[in-house]
C-alpha atoms as a PDB file:
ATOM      1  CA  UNK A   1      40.448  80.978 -71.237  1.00  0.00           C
ATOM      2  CA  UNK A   2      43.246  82.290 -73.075  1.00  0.00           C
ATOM      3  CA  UNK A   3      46.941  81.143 -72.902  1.00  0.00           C
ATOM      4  CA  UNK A   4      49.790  83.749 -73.088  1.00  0.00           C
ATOM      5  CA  UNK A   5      53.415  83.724 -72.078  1.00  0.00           C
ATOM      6  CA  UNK A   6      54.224  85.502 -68.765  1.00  0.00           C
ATOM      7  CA  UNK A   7      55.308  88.995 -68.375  1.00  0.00           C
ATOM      8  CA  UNK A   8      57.281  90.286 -64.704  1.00  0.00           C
ATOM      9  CA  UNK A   9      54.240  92.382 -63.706  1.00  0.00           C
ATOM     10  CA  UNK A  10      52.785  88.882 -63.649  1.00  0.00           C
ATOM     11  CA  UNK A  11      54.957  87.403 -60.957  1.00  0.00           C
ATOM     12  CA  UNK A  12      52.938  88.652 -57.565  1.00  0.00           C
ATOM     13  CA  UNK A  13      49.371  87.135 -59.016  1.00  0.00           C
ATOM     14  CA  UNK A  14      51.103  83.819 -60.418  1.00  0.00           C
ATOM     15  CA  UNK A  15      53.474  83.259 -56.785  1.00  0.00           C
ATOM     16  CA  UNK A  16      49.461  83.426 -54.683  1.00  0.00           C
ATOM     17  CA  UNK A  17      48.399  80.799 -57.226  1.00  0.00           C
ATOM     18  CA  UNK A  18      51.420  79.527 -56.508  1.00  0.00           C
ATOM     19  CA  UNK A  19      50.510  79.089 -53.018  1.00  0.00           C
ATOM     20  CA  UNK A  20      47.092  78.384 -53.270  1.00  0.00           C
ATOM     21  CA  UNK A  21      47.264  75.920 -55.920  1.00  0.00           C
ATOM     22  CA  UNK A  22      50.125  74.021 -53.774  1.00  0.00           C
ATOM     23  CA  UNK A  23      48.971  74.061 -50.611  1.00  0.00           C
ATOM     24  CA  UNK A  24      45.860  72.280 -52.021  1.00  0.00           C
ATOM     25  CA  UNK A  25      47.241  69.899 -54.135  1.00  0.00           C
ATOM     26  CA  UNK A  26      49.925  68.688 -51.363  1.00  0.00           C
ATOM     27  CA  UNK A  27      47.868  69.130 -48.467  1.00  0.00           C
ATOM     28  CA  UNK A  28      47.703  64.984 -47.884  1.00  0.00           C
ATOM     29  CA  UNK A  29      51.619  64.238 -49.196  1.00  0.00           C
ATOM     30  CA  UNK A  30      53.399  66.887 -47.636  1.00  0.00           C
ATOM     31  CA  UNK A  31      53.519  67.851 -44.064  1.00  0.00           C
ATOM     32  CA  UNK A  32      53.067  71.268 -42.871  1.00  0.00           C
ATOM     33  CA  UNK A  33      56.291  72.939 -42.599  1.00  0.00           C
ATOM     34  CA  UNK A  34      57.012  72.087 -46.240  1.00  0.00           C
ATOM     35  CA  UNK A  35      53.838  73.880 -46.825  1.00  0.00           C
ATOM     36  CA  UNK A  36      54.504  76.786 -45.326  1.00  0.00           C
ATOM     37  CA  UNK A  37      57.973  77.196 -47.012  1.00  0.00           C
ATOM     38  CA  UNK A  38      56.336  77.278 -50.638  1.00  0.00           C
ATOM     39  CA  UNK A  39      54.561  80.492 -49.677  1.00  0.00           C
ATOM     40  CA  UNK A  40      53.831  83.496 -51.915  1.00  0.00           C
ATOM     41  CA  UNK A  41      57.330  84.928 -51.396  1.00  0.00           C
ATOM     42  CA  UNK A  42      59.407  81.971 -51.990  1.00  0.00           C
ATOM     43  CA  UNK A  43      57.517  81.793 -55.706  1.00  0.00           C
ATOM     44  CA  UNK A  44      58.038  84.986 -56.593  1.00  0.00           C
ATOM     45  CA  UNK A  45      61.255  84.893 -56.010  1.00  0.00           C
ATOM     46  CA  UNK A  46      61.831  81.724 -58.257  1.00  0.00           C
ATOM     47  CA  UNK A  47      59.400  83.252 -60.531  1.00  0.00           C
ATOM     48  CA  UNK A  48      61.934  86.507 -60.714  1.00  0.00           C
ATOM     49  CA  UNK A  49      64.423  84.711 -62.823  1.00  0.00           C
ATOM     50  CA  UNK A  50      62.090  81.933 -64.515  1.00  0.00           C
ATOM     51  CA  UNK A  51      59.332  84.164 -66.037  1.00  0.00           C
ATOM     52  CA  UNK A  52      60.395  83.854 -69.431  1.00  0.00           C
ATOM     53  CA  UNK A  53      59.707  80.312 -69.251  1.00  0.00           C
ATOM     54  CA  UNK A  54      56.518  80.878 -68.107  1.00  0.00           C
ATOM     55  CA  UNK A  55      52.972  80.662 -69.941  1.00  0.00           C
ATOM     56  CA  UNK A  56      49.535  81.968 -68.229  1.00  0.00           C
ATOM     57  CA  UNK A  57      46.137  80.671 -68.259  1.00  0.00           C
ATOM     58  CA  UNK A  58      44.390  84.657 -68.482  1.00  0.00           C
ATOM     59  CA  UNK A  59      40.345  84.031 -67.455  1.00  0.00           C
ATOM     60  CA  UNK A  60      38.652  87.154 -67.652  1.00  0.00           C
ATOM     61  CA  UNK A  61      41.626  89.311 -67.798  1.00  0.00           C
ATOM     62  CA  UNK A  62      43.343  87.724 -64.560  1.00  0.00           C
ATOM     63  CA  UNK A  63      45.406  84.989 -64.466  1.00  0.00           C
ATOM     64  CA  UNK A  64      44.050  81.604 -63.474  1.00  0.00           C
ATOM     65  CA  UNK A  65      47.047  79.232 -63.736  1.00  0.00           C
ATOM     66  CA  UNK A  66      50.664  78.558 -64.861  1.00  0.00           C
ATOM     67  CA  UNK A  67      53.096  76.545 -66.388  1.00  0.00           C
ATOM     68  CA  UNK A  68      56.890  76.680 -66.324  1.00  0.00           C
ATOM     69  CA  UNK A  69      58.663  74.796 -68.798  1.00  0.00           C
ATOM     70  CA  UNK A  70      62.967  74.651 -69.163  1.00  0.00           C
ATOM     71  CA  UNK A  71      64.779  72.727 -71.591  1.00  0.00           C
ATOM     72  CA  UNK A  72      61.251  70.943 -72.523  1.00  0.00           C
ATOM     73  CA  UNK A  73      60.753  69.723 -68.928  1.00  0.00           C
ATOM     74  CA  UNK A  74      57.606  70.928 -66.981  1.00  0.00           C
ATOM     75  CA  UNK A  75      58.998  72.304 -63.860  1.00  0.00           C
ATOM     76  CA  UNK A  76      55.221  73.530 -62.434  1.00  0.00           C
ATOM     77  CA  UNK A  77      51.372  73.402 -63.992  1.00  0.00           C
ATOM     78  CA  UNK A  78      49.607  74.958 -61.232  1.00  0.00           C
ATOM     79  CA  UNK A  79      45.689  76.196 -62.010  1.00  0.00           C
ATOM     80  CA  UNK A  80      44.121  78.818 -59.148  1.00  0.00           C
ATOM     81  CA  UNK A  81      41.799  76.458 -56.934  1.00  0.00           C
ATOM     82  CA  UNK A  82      39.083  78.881 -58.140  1.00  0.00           C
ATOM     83  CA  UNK A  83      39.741  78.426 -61.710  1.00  0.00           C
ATOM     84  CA  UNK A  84      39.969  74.862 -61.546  1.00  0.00           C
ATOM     85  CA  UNK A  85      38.486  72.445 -63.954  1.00  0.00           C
ATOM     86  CA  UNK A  86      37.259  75.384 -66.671  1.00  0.00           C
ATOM     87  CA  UNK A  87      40.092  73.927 -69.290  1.00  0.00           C
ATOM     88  CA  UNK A  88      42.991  76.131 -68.844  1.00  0.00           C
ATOM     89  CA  UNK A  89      45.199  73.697 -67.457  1.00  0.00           C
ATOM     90  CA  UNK A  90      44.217  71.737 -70.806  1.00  0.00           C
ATOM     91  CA  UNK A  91      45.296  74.691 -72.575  1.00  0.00           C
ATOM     92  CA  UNK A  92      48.905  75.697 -70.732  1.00  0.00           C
ATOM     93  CA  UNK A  93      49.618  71.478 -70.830  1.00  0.00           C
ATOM     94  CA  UNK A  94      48.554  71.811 -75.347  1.00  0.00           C
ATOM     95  CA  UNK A  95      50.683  74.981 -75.583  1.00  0.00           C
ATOM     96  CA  UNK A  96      53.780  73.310 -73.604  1.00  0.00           C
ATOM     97  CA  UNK A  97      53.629  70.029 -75.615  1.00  0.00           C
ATOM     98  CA  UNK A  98      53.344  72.812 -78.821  1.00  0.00           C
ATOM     99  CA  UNK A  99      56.500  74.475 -77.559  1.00  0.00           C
ATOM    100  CA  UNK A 100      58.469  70.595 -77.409  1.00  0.00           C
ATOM    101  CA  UNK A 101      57.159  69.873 -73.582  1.00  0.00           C
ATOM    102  CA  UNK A 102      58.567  65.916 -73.096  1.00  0.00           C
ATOM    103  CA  UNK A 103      58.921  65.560 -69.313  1.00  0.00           C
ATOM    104  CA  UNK A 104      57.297  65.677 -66.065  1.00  0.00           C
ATOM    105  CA  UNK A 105      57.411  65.118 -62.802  1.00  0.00           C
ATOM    106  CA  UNK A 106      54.680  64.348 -60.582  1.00  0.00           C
ATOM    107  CA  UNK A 107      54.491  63.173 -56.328  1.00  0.00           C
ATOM    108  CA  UNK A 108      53.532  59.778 -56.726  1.00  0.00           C
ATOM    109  CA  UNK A 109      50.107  60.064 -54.636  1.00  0.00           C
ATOM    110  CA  UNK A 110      48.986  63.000 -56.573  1.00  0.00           C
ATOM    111  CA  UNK A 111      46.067  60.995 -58.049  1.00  0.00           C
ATOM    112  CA  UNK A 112      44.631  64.068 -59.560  1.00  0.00           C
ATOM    113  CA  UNK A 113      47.483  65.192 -61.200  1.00  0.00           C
ATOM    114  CA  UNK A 114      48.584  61.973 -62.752  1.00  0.00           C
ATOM    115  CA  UNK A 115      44.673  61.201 -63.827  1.00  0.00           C
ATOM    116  CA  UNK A 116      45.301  64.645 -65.245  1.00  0.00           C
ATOM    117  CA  UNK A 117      48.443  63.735 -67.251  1.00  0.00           C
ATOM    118  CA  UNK A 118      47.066  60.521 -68.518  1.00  0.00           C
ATOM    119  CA  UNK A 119      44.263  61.339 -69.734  1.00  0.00           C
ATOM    120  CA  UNK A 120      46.182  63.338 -71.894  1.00  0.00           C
ATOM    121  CA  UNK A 121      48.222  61.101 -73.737  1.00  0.00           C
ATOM    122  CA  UNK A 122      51.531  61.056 -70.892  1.00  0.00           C
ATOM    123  CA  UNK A 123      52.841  57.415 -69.692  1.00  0.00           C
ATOM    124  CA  UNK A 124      55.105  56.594 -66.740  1.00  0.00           C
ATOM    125  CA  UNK A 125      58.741  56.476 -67.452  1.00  0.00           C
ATOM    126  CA  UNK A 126      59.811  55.324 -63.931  1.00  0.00           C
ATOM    127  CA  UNK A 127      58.863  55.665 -60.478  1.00  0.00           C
ATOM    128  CA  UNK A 128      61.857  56.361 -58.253  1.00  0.00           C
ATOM    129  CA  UNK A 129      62.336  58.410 -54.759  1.00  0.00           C
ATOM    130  CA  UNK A 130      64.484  61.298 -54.162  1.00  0.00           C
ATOM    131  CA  UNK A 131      64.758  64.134 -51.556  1.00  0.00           C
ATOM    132  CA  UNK A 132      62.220  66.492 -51.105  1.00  0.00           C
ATOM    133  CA  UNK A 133      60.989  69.392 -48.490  1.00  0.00           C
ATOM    134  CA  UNK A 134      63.543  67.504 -46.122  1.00  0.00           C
ATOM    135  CA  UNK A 135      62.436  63.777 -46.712  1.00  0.00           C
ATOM    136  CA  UNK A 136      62.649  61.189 -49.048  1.00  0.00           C
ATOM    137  CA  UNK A 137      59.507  61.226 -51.594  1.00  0.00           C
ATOM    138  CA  UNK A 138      58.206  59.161 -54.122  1.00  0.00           C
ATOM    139  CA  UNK A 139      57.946  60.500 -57.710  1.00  0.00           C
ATOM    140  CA  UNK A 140      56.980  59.505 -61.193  1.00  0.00           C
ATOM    141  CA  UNK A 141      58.703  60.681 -63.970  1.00  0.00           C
ATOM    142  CA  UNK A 142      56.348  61.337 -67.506  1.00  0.00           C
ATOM    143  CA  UNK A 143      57.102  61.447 -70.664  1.00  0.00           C
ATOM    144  CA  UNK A 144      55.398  62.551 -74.184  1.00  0.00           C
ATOM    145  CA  UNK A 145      55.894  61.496 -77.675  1.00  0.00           C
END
């Protein structure tokens, strides 16, 4: 897997991983309705004026994943459900810390995520709640370096 900053024509492929990827990671923390609101449209349209900031994980000439980083805070590391576990998530999260990544912020219960994170060197700043999707959620802020 191969990881190359994001071009527009990438924007409809990366907003359905976009869904996918969410949808299955926040599946047991979010309720439905805030599912259904991160759809394929409502990426692509943040993805319309963020692409710059974006990097893709490219498997086979298709992309398999994302990450969007601004002011050295990743916003969004999502990997196709598909294309899971084959590295490139390893790859965008090397290139971001590469390119000065020293934040994150991760749903508190997103065990998978967070084993993700740690096992790559990232430790807990703080835990704190804050409004999400309509509710309040619990977060945990990471940091690098």
């Amino acid at each position: 897997m191969i990881v190359r900053a994001a071009g527009t024509d990438d924007i409809p492929a990366l907003a359905a991983i976009a869904e996918r990827s969410y949808r299955a990671a926040f599946a047991c923390i979010l309720e439905e309705p805030a599912l259904q609101d991160r759809n394929a449209s409502f990426f692509a349209e943040r993805f319309a004026s963020s692409w710059e900031h974006m990097l893709v994980a490219v498997s086979h000439e298709k992309p398999a994943g994302f990450l969007l980083m601004t002011d050295g805070h990743i916003d969004m590391l999502f990997m196709d459900p598909a294309a899971s576990g084959r590295g490139g998530g390893e790859r965008l999260l090397k290139e971001a810390e590469v390119r000065g990544a020293r934040t994150l912020e991760c749903f508190r219960d997103n065990h998978g995520a967070r084993r993700f994170y740690e096992r790559h060197g990232w430790r807990v700043e703080r835990e704190y709640d804050r409004e999400f999707a309509g509710r309040s959620r619990s977060f945990v802020l990471y940091a690098k370096g």
